[in-house]
Protein backbone atom coordinates (compact mmCIF):
# COMPACT_ATOMS: atom_id res chain seq x y z
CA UNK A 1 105.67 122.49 42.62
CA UNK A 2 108.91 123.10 40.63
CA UNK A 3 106.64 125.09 38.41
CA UNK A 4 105.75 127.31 40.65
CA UNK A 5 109.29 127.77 41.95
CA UNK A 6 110.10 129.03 38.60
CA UNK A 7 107.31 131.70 38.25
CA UNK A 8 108.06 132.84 41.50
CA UNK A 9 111.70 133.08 40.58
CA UNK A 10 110.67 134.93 37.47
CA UNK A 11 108.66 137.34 38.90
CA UNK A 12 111.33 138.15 41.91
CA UNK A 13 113.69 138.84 39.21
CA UNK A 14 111.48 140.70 37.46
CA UNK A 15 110.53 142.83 39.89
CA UNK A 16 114.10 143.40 41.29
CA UNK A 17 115.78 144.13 38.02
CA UNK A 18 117.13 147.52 36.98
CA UNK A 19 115.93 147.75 33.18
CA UNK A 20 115.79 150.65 31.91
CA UNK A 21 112.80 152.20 31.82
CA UNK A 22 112.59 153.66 27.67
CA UNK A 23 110.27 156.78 27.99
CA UNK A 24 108.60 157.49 24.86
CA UNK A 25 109.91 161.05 23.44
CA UNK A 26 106.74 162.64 23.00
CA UNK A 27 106.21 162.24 27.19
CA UNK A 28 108.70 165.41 27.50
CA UNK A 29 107.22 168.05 25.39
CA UNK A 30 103.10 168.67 25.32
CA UNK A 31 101.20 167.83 21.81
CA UNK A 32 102.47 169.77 18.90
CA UNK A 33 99.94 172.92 18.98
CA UNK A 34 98.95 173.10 22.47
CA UNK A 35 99.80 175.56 25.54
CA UNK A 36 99.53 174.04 28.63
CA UNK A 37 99.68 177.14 29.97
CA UNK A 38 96.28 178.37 28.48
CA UNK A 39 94.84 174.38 29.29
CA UNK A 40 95.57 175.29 33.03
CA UNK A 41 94.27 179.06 33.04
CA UNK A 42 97.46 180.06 33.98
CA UNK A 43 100.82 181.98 33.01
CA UNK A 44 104.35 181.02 33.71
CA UNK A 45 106.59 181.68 36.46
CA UNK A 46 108.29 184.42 35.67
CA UNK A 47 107.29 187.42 33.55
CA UNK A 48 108.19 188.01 29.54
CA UNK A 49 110.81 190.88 31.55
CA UNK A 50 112.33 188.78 33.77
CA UNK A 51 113.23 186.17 31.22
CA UNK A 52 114.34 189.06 28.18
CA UNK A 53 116.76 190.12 31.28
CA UNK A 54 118.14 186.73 31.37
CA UNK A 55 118.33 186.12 27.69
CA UNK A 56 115.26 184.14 27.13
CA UNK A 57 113.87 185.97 24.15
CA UNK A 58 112.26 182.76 22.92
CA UNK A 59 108.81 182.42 24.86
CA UNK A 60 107.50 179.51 23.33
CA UNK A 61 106.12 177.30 26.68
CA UNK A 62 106.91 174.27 24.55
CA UNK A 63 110.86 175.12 24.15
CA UNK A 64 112.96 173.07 25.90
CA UNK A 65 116.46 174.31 27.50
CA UNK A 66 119.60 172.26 26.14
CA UNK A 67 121.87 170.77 29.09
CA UNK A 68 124.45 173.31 28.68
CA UNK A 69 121.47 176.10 29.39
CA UNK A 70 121.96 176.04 33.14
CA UNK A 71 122.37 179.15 33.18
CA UNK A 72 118.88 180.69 32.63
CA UNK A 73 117.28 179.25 35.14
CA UNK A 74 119.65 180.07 37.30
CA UNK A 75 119.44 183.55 36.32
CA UNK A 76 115.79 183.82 37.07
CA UNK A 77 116.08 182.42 40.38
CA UNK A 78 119.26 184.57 41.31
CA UNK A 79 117.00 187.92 40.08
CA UNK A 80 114.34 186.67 42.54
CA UNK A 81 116.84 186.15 45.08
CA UNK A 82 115.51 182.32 45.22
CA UNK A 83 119.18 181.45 45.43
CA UNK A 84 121.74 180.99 48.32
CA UNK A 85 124.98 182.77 48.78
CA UNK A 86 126.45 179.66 47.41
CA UNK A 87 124.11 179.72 43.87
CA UNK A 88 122.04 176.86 45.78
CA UNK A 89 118.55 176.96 45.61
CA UNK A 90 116.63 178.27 48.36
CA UNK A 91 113.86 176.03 49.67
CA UNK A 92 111.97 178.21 52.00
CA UNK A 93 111.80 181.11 49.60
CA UNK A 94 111.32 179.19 46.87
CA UNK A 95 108.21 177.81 48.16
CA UNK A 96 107.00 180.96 49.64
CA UNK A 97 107.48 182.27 45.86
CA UNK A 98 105.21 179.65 44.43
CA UNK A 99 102.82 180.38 47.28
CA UNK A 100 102.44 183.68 46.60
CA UNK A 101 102.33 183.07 42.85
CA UNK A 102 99.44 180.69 43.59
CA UNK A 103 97.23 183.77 45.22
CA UNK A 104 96.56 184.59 41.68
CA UNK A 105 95.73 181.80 40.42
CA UNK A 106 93.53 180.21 43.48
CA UNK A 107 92.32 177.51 41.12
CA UNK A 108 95.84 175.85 41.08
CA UNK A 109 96.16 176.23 45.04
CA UNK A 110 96.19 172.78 45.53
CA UNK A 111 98.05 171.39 42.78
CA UNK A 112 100.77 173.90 43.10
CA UNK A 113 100.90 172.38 46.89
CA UNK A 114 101.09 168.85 45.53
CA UNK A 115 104.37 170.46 42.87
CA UNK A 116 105.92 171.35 46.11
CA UNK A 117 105.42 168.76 48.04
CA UNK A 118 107.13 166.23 44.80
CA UNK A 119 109.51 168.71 44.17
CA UNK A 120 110.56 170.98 46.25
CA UNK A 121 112.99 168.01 48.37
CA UNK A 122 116.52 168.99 49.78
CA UNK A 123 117.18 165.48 48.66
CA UNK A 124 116.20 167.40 44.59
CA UNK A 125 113.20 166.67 42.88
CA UNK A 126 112.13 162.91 42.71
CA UNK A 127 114.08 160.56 39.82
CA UNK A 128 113.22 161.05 36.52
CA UNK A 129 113.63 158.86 34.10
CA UNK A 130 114.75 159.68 30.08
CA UNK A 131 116.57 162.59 29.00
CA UNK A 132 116.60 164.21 32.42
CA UNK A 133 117.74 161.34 34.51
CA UNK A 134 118.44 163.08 37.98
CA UNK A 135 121.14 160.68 38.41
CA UNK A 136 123.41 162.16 36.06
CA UNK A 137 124.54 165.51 35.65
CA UNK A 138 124.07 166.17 32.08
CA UNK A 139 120.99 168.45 33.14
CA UNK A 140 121.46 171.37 36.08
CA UNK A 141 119.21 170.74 39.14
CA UNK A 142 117.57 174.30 37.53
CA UNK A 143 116.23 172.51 35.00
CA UNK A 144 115.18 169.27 36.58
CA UNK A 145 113.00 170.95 39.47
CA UNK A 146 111.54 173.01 36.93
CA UNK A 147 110.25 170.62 34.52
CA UNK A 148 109.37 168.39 37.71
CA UNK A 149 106.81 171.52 39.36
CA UNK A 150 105.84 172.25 35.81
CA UNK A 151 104.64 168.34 35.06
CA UNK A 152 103.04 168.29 38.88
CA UNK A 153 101.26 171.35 38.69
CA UNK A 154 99.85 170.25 34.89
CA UNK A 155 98.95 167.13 35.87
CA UNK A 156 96.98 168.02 38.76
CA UNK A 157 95.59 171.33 37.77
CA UNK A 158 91.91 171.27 36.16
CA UNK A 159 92.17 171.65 32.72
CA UNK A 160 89.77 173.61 30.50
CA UNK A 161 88.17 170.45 28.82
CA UNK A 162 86.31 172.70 26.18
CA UNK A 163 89.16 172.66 23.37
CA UNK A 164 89.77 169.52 21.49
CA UNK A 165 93.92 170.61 21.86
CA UNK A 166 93.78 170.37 25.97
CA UNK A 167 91.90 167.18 25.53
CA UNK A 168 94.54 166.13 23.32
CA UNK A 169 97.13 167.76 26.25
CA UNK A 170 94.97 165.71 28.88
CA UNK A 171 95.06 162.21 26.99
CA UNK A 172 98.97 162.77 26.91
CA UNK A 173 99.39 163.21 30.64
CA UNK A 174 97.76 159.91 31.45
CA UNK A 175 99.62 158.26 29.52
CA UNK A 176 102.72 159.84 30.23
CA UNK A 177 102.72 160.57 33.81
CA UNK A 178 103.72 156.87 34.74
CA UNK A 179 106.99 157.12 32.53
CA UNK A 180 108.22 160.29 33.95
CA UNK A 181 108.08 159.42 38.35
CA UNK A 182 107.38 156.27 38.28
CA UNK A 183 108.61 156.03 42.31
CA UNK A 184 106.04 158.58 43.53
């Protein structure tokens, strides 16, 4: 009896505690080599134009904005008029935006749905946990609802399974995915 008290004591505590959750660093970038971008039949968000106008000259799909960045994204979304009067983002166009980006790509209809159903929250996208925590402001919200609709729409679009480097891409998701929103 007593030892059964204690297991169920463990476990409670277990269960309740607020460790850390240590996301391996290879969960935020895709395998060295690969494009999700061409693993999902698709192109980014914003054309090579749009992000040369905002200073993005470096197109890699694997390079990752620094904290102190904020700015980019924000550019792109104030040049699509995706922002507020008050440099907020808007929610309505913003999803009407990926909408209409989904039309040409119908094969990521749904998971582009499922990206803004996760992410597209007035409460911000869900928490993330590792170098984007969305408790703390050492990222901009930019940043944080981008990687979040770019993560939901990769892990739920259907990847092209004939290269050995979007298998590789695919095998990394799975295991990933759980570190990343681990309360959706």
């Amino acid at each position: 009896m007593i030892t059964s008290a204690f297991i169920l004591l463990t476990v409670v505590q277990a269960i309740s505690s607020d460790e850390e959750i240590v996301v391996p660093k290879h969960c935020f970038d895709p395998p060295p080599g690969v494009n999700p971008f061409a693993c999902c039949h698709m192109n980014g968000w914003f054309e090579p134009e749009e992000l040369s106008k905002c200073g993005i000259t470096d197109l890699d799909p694997n390079r990752r904005l620094e904290s102190n960045e904020c700015y980019y994204p924000a550019c792109l979304l104030k040049n699509r008029r995706l922002l507020n009067e008050d440099s907020t983002l808007n929610y309505e166009r913003m999803g009407a935006y990926l909408d209409n980006w989904g039309k040409y790509y119908p094969h990521l209809g749904e998971a582009t749905q499922i990206a803004k159903r996760a992410c597209l929250r007035p409460e911000g996208p869900p928490k993330l946990y590792g170098p984007l925590d969305i408790e703390t402001n050492d990222h901009c919200f930019f940043d944080k609802m981008f990687f979040c609709l770019r993560s939901y729409v990769l892990w739920n679009c259907k990847l092209n399974e004939a290269t050995q480097s979007c298998m590789t891409m695919k095998a990394n998701m799975e295991e990933c995915r759980p570190y990343l929103f681990p309360d959706l």
